[in-house]
C-alpha atoms as a PDB file:
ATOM      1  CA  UNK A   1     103.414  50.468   2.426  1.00  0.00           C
ATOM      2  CA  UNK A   2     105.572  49.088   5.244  1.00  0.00           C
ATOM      3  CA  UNK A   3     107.786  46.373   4.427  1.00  0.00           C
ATOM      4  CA  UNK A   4     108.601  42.971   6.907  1.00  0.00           C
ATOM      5  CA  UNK A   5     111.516  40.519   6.656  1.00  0.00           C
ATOM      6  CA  UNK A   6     110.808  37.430   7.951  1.00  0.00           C
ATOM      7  CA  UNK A   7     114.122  35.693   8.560  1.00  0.00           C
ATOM      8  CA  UNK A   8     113.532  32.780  10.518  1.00  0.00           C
ATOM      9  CA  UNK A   9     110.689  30.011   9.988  1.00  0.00           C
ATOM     10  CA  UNK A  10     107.396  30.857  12.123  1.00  0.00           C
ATOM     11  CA  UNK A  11     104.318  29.214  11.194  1.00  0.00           C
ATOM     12  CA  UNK A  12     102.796  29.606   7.599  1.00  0.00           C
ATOM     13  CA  UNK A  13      99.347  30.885   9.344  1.00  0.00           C
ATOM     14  CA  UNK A  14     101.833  33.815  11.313  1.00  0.00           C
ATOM     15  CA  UNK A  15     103.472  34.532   7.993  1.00  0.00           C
ATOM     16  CA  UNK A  16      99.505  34.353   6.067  1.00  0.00           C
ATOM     17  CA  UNK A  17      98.334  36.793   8.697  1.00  0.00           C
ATOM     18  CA  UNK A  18     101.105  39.575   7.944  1.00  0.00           C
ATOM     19  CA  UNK A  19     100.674  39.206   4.154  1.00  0.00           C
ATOM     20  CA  UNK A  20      96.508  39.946   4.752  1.00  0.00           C
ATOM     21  CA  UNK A  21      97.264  42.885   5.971  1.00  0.00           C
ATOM     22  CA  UNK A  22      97.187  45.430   3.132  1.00  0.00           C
ATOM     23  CA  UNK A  23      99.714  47.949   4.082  1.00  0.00           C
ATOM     24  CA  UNK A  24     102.706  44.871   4.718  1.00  0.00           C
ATOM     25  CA  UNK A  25     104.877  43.908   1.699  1.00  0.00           C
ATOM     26  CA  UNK A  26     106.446  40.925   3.841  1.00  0.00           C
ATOM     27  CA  UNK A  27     109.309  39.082   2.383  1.00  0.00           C
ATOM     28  CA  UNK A  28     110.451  35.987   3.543  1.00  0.00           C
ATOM     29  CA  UNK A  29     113.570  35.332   3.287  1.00  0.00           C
ATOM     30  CA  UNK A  30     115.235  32.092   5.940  1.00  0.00           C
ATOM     31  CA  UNK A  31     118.975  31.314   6.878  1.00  0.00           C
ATOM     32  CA  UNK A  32     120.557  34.510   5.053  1.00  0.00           C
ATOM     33  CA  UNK A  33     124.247  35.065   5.164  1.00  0.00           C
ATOM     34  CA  UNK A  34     124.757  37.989   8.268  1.00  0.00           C
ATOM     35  CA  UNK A  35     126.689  40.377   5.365  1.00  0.00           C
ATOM     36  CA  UNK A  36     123.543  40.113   3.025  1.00  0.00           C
ATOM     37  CA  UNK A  37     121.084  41.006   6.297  1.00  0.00           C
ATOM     38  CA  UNK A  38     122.966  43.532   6.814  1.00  0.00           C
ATOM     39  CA  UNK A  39     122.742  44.576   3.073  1.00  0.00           C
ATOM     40  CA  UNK A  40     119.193  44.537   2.827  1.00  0.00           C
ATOM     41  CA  UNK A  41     117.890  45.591   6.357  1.00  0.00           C
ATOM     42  CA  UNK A  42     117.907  49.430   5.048  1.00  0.00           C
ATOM     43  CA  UNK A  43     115.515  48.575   2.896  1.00  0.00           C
ATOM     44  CA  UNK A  44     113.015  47.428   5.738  1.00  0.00           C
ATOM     45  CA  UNK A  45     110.700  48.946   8.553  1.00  0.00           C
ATOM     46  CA  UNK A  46     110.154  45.282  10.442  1.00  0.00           C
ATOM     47  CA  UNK A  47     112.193  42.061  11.169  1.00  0.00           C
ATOM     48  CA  UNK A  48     110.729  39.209  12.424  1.00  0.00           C
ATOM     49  CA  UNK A  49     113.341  36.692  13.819  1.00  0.00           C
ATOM     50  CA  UNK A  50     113.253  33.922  16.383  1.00  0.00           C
ATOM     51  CA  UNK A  51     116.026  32.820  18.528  1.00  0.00           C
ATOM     52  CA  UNK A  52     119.518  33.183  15.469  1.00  0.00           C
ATOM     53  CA  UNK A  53     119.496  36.329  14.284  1.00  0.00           C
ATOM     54  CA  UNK A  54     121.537  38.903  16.499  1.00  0.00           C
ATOM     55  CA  UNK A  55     119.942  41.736  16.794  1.00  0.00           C
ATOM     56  CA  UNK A  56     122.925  43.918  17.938  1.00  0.00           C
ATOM     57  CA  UNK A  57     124.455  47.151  17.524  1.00  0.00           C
ATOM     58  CA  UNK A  58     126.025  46.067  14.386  1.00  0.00           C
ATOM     59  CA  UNK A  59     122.774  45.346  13.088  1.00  0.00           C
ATOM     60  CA  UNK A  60     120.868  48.964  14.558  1.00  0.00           C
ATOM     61  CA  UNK A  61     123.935  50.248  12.455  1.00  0.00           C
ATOM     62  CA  UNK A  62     122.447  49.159   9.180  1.00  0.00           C
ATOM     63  CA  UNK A  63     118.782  49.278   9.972  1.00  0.00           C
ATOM     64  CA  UNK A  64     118.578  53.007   9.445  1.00  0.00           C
ATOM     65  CA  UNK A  65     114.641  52.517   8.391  1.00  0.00           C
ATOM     66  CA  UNK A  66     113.492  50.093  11.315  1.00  0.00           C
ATOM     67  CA  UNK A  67     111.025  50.726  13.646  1.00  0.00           C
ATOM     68  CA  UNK A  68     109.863  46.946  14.867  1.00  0.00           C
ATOM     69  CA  UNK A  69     111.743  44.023  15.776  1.00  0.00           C
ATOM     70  CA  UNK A  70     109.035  40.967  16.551  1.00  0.00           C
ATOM     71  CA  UNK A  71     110.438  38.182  18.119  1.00  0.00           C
ATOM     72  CA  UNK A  72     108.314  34.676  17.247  1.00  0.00           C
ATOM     73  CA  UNK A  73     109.291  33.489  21.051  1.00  0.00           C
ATOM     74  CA  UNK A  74     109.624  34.256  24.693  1.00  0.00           C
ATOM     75  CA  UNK A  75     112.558  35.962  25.226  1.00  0.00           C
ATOM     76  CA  UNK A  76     114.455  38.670  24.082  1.00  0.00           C
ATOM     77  CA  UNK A  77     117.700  37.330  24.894  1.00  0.00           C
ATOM     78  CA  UNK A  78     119.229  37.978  21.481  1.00  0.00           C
ATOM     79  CA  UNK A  79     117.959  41.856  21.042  1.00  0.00           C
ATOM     80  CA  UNK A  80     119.616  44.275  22.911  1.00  0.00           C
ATOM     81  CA  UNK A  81     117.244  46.540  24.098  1.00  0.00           C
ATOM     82  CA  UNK A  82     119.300  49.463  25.010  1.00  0.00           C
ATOM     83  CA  UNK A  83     119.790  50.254  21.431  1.00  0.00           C
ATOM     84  CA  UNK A  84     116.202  49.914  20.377  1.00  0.00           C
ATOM     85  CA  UNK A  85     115.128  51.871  23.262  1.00  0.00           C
ATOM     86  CA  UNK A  86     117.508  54.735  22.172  1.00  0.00           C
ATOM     87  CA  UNK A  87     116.713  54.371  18.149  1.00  0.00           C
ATOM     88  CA  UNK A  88     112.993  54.424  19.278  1.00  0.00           C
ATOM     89  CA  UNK A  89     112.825  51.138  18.025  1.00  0.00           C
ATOM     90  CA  UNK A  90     109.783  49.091  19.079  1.00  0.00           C
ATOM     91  CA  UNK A  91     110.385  45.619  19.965  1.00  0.00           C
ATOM     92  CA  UNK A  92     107.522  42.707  20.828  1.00  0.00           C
ATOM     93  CA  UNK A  93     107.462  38.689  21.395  1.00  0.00           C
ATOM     94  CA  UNK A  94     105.098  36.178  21.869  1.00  0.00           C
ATOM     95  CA  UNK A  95     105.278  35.700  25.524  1.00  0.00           C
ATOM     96  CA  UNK A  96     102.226  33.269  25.598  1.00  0.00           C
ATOM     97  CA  UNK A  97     103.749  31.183  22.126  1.00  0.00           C
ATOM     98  CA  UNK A  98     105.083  28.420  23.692  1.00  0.00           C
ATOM     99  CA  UNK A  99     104.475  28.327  27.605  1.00  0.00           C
ATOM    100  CA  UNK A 100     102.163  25.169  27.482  1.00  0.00           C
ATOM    101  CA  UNK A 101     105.382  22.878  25.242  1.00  0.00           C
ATOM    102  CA  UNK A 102     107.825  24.384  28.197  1.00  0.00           C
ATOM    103  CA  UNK A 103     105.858  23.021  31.229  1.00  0.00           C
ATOM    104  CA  UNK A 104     105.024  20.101  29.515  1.00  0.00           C
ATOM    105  CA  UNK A 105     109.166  19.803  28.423  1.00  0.00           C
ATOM    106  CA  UNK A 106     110.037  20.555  32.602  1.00  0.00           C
ATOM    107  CA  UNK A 107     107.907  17.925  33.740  1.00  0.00           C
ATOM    108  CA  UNK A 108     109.221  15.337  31.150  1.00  0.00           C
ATOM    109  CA  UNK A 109     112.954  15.770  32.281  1.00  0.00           C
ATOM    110  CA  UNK A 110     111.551  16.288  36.221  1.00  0.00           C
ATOM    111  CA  UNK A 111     110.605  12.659  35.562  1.00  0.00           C
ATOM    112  CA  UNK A 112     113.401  11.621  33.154  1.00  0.00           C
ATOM    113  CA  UNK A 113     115.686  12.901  36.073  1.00  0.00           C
ATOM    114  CA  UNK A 114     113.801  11.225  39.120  1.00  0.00           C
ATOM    115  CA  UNK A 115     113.336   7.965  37.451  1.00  0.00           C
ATOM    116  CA  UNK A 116     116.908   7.942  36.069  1.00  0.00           C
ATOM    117  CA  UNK A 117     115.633   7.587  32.654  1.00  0.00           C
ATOM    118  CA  UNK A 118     119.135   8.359  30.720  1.00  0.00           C
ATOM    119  CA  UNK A 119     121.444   6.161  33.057  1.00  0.00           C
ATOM    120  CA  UNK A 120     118.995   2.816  32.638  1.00  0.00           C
ATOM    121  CA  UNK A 121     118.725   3.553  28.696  1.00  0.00           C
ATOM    122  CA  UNK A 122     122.919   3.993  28.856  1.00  0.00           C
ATOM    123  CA  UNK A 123     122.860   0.630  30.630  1.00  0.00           C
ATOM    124  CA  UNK A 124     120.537  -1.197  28.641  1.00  0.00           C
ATOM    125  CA  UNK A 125     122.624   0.612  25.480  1.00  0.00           C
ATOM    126  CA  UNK A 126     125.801  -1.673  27.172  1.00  0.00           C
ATOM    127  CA  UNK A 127     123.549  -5.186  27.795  1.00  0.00           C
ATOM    128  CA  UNK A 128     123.990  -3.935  31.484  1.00  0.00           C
ATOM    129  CA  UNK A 129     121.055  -3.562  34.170  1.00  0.00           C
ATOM    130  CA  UNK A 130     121.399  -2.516  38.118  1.00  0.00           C
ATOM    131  CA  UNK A 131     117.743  -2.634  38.768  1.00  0.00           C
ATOM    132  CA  UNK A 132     118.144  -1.458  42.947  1.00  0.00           C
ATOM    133  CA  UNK A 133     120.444   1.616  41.762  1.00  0.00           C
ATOM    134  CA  UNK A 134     117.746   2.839  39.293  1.00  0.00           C
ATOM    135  CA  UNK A 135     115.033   2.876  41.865  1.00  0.00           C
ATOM    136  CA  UNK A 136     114.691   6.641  41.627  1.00  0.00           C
ATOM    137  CA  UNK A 137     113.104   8.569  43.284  1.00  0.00           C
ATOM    138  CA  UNK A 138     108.996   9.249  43.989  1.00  0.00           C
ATOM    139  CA  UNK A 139     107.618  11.989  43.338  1.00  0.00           C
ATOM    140  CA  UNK A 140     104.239  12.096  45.449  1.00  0.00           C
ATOM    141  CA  UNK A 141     104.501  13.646  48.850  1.00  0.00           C
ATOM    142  CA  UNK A 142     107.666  15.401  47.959  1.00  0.00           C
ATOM    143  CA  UNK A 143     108.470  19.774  47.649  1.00  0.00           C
ATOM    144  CA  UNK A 144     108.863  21.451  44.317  1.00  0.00           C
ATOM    145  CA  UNK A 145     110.843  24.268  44.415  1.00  0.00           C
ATOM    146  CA  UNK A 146     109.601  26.542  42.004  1.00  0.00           C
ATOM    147  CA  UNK A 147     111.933  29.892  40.860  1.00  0.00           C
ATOM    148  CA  UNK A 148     110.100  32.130  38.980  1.00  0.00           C
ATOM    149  CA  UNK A 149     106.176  32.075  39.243  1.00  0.00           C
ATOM    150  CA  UNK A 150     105.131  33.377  36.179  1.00  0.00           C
ATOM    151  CA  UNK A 151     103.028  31.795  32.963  1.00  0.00           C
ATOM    152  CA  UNK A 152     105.206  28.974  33.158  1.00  0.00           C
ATOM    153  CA  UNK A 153     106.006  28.261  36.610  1.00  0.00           C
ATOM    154  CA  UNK A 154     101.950  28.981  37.544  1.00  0.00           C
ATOM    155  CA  UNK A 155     101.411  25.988  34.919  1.00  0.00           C
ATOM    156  CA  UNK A 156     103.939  23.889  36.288  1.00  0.00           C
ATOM    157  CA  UNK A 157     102.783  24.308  40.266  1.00  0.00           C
ATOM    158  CA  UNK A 158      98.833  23.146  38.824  1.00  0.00           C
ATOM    159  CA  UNK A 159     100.602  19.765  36.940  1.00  0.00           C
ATOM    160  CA  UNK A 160     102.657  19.017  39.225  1.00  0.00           C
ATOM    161  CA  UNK A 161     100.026  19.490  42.380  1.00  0.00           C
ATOM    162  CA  UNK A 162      98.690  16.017  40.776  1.00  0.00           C
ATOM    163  CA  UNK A 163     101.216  14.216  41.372  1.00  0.00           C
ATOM    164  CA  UNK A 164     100.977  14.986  45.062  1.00  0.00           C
ATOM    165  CA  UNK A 165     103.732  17.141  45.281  1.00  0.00           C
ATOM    166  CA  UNK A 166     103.683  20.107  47.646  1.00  0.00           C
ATOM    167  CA  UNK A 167     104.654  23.543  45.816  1.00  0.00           C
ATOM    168  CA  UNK A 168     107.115  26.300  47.214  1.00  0.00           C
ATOM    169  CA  UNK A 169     108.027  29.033  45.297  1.00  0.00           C
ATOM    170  CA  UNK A 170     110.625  32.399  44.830  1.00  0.00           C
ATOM    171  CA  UNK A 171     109.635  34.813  43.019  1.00  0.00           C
ATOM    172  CA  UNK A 172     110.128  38.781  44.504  1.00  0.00           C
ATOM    173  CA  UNK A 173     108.230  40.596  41.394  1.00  0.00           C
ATOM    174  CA  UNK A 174     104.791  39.092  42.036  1.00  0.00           C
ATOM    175  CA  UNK A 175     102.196  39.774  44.194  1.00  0.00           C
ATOM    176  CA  UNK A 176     101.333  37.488  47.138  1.00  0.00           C
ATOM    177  CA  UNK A 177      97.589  36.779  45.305  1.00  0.00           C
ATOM    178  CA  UNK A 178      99.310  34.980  42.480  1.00  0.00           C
ATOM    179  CA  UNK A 179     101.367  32.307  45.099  1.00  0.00           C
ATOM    180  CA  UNK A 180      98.052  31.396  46.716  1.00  0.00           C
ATOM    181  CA  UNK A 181      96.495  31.286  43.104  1.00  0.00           C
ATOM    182  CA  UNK A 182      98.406  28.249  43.001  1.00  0.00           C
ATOM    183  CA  UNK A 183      97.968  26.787  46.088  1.00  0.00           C
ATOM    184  CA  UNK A 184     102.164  27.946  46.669  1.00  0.00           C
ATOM    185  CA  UNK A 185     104.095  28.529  49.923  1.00  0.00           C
ATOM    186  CA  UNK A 186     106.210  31.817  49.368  1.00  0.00           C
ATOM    187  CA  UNK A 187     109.413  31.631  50.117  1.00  0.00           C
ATOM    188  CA  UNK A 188     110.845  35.094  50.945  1.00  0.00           C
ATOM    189  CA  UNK A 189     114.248  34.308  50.288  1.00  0.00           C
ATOM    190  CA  UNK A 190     116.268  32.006  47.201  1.00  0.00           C
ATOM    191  CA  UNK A 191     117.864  30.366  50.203  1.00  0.00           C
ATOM    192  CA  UNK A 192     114.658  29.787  51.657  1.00  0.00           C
ATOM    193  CA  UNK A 193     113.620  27.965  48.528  1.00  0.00           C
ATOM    194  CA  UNK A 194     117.081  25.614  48.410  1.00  0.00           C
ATOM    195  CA  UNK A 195     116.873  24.631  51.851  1.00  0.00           C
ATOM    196  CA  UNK A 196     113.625  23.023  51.688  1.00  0.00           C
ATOM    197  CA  UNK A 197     113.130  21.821  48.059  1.00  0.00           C
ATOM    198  CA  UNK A 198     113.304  18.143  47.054  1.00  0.00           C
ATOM    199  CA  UNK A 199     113.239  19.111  43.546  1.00  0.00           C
ATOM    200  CA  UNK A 200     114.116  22.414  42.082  1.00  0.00           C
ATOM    201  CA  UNK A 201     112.280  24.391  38.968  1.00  0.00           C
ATOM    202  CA  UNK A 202     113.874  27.167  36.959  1.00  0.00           C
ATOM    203  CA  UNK A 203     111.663  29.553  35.507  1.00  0.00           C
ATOM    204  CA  UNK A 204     112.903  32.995  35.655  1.00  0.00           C
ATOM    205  CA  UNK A 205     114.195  35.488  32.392  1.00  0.00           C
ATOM    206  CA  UNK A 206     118.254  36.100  31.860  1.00  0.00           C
ATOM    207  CA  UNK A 207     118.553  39.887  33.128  1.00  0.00           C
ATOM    208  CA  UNK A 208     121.146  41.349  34.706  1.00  0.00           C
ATOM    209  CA  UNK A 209     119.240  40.395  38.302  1.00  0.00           C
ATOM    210  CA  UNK A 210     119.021  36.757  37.404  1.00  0.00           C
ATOM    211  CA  UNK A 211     122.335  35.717  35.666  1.00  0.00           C
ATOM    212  CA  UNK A 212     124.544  33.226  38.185  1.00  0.00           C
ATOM    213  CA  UNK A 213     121.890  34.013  40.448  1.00  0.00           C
ATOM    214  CA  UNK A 214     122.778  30.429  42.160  1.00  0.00           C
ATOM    215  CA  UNK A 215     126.558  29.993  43.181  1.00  0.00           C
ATOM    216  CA  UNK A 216     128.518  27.277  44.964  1.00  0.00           C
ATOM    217  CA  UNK A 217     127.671  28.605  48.318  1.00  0.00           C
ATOM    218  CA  UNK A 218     123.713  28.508  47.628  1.00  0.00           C
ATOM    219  CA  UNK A 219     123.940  25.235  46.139  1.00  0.00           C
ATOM    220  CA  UNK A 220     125.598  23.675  49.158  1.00  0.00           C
ATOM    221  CA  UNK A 221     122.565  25.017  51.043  1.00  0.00           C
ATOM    222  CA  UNK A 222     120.807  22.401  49.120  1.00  0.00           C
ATOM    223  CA  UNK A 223     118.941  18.769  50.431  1.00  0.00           C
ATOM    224  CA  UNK A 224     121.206  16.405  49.268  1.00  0.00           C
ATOM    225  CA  UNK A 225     119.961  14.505  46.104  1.00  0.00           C
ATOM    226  CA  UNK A 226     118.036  17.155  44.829  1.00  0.00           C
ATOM    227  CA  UNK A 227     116.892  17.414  41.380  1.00  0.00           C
ATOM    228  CA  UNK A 228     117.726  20.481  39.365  1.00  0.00           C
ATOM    229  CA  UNK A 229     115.499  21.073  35.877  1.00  0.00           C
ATOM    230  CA  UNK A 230     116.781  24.527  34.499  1.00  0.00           C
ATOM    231  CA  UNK A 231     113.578  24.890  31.032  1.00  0.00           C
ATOM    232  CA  UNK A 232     114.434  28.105  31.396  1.00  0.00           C
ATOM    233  CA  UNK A 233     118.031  30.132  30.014  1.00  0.00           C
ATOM    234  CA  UNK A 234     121.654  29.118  30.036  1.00  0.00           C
ATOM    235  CA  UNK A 235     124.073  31.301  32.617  1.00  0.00           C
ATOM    236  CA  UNK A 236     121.052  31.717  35.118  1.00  0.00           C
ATOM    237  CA  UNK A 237     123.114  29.494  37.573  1.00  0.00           C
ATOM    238  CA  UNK A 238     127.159  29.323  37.527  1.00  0.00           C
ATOM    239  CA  UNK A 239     127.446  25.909  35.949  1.00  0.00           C
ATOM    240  CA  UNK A 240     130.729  25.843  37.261  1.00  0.00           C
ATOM    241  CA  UNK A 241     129.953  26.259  40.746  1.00  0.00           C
ATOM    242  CA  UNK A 242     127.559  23.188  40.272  1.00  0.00           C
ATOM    243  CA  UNK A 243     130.021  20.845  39.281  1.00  0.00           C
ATOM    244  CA  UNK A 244     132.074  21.841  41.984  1.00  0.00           C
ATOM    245  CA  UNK A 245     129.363  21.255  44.196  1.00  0.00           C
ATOM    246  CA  UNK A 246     128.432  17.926  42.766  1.00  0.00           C
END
């Protein structure tokens, strides 16, 4: 018998599907203190967490019995890997869970942003209204810059193709069939990509490759008035740097 913790909420079918299996005793168990996880993860040859729980070398400290850590998510930006890898600890996500909720969130702040959305409900908030400096900005005819063509970039090039937009794209790790799967120019470099991009996509993982990947000098390299939508991670552009270049 292999036991599962579950501790963070995933959907009562995920949780019904574990429990059928006749080998898992799964315990639920949702927003536990870190000391008592840490108390009970001996006891346990699975996790199952979502974006919270830490699961750090503290934690590979306690969990002398695991052998799975399943992420309910994308990511894996809160396991390290290094120290399942060396524990010969397996560790899975859900890579396809959410991709179709994460375009459709890109394109709703690509348009929240274009259309100036916040500033006129601010306004209207303070009985105020400039209608000529809300104008915006149209999308149709205009080049999305898209960095990082993978499930959710590839979904975001097809929407966003019907609103007339031409698609460019950076990505170094895929192969050229996938750009012209979505009717996308390659760009060959991330400058490439800024120089020519009315409106600009995030869409890549935090590694060590990706993180601050855009700086102050490669945002000045930018059209000016170009629209930044970052769906993706925090830290995978210097946030610093782009108030500086603002």
């Amino acid at each position: 018998m292999y036991k599962v913790l579950v501790v963070e909420r995933i959907s009562d079918k995920g949780v019904a599907k574990l429990q059928a299996q006749q080998d898992f005793q799964v315990d639920v168990k949702l927003n536990l203190p870190r000391e008592e996880l840490l108390q009970i993860i001996p006891g346990y040859d699975a996790i199952v967490v979502r974006s919270v729980t830490k699961i750090n070398e503290e934690f590979y400290g306690h969990a002398t019995g695991l052998k799975v850590v399943g992420r309910a998510g994308n990511g894996v930006d809160n396991i390290e890997m290094e120290g399942a890898t060396q524990r010969g600890i397996i560790v899975v996500n859900t890579p396809e869970s959410n991709i179709i909720s994460a375009c459709e969130h890109t394109i709703g702040l690509l348009l929240a942003s274009c259309r100036n959305t916040v500033r006129a409900h601010k306004m209207i908030e303070s009985r105020k209204w400039d209608r000529d400096g809300l104008k915006g900005m149209e999308l149709y005819g205009k080049t999305l810059g898209i960095i990082g063509l993978g499930r959710i970039g590839g979904l975001l090039a097809t929407r966003m193709q019907a609103f007339g937009m031409k698609i460019i794209a950076y990505d170094p790790y895929i192969a050229d069939g996938r750009f012209r799967k979505y009717n996308a120019r390659k760009c060959e470099t991330l400058e490439e990509l800024l120089k020519n991009a009315d409106v600009i996509s995030i869409h890549t993982p935090k590694t060590e490759e990706t993180m601050n990947m855009i700086t102050y000098k490669e945002w000045l390299k930018c059209k000016k008035g170009v629209r930044v939508v970052n769906c993706a991670r925090g830290g995978l552009y210097n946030e610093q740097d782009l108030a500086r270049a603002i």
